[in-house]
C-alpha atoms as a PDB file:
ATOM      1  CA  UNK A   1     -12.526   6.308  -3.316  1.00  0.00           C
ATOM      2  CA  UNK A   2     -11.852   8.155  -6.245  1.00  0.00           C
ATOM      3  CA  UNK A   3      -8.934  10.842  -7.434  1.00  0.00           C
ATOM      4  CA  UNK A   4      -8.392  12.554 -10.424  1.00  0.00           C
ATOM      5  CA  UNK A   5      -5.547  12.694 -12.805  1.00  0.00           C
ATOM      6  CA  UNK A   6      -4.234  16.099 -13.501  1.00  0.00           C
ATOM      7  CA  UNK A   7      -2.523  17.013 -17.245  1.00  0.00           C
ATOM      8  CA  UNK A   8       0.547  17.096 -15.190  1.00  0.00           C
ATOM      9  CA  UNK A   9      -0.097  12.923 -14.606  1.00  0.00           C
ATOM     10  CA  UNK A  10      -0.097  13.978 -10.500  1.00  0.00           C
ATOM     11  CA  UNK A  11      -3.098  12.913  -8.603  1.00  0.00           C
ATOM     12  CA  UNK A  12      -4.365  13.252  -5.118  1.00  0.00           C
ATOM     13  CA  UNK A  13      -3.644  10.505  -2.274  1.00  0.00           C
ATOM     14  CA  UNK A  14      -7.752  10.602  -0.440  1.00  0.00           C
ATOM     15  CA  UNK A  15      -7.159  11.800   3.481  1.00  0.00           C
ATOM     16  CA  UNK A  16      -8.486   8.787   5.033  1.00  0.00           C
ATOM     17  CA  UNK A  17      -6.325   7.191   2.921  1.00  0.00           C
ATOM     18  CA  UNK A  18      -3.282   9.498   3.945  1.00  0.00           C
ATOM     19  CA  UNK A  19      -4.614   9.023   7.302  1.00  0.00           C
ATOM     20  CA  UNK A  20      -5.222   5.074   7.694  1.00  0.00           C
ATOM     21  CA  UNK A  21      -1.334   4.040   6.407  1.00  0.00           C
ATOM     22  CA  UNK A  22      -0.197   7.139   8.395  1.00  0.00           C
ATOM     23  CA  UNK A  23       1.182   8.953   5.495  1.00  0.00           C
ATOM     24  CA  UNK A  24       3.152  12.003   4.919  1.00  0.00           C
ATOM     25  CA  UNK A  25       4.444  14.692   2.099  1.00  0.00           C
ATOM     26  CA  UNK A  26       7.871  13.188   2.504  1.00  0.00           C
ATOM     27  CA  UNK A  27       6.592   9.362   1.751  1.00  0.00           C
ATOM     28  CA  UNK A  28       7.207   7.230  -1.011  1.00  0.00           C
ATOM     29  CA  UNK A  29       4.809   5.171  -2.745  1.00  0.00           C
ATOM     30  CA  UNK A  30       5.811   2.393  -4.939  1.00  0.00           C
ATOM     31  CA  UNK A  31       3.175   1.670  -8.242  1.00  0.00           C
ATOM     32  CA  UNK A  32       2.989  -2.365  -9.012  1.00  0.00           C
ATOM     33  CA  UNK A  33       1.409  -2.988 -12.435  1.00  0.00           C
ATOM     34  CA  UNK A  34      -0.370  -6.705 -11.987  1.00  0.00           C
ATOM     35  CA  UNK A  35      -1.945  -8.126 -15.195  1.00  0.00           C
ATOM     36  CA  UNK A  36      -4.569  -4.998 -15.627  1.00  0.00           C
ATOM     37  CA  UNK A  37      -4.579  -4.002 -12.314  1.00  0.00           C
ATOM     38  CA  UNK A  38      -2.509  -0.818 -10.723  1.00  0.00           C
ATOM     39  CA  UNK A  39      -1.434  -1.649  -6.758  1.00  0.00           C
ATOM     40  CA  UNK A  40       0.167   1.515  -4.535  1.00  0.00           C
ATOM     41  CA  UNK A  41       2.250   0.567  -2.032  1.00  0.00           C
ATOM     42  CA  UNK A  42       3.303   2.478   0.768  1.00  0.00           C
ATOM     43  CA  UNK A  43       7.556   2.428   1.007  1.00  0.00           C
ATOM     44  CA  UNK A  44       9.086   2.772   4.158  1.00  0.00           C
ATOM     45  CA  UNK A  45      12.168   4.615   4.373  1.00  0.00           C
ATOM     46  CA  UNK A  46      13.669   1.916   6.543  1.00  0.00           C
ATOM     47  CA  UNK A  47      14.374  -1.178   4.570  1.00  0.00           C
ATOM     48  CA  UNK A  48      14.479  -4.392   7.256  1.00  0.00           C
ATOM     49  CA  UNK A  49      11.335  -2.226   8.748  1.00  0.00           C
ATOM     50  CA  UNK A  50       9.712  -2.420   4.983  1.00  0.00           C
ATOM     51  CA  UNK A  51      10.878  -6.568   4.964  1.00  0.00           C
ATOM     52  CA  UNK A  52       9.988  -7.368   8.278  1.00  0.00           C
ATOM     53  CA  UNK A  53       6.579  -8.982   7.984  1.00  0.00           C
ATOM     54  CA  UNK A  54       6.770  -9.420   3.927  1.00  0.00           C
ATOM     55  CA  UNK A  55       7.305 -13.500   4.182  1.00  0.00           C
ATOM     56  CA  UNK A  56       4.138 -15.632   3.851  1.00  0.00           C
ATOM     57  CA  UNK A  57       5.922 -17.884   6.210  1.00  0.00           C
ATOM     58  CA  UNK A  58       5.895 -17.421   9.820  1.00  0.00           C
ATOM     59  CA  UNK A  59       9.136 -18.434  11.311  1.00  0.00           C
ATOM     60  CA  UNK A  60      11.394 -17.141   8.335  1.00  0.00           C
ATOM     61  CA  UNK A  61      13.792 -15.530   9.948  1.00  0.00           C
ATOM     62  CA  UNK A  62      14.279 -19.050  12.354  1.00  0.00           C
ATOM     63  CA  UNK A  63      13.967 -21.108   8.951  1.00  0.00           C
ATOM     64  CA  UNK A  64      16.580 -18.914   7.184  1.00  0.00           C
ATOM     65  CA  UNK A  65      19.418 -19.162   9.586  1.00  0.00           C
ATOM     66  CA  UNK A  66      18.851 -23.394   9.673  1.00  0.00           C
ATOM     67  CA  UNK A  67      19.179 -23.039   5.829  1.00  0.00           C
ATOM     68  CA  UNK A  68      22.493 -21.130   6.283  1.00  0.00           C
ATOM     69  CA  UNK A  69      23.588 -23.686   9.295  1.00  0.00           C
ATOM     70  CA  UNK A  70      22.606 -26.396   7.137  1.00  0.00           C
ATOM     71  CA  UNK A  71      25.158 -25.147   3.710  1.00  0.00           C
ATOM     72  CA  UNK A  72      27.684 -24.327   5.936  1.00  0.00           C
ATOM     73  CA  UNK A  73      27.868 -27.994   7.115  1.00  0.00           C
ATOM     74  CA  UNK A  74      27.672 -29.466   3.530  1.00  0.00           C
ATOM     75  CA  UNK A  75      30.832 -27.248   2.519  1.00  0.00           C
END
């Protein structure tokens, strides 16, 4: 899919874009520059919702809390 770039530097979001990640006129996007590569990335306005899910690891949450158990013993 393809958008332009207007003089203003606004551009349009495609619908079936707008419509696959559920999107909205009052959504933010966040732009990620990666080596020559431009990456938009849908914000949600809740940030644990935004988190939740972001960790490579499954179990995090669990794994976290035994780090936390585990410093609170060695103090």
């Amino acid at each position: 899919m393809r958008s332009t770039i207007t003089s203003r530097g606004q551009t349009v979001i495609p619908a079936e874009v707008r419509r696959f990640f559920h999107l909205s006129a009052a959504d933010r996007l966040e732009w990620v520059i990666e080596n020559n590569t431009i990456r938009v990335i849908p914000v949600q306005e809740n940030p644990i919702d935004a988190f939740r899910g972001s960790s490579k690891r499954k179990g995090s949450t669990a794994q976290l809390l035994a780090d936390r158990a585990f410093d609170r013993e060695r103090e």
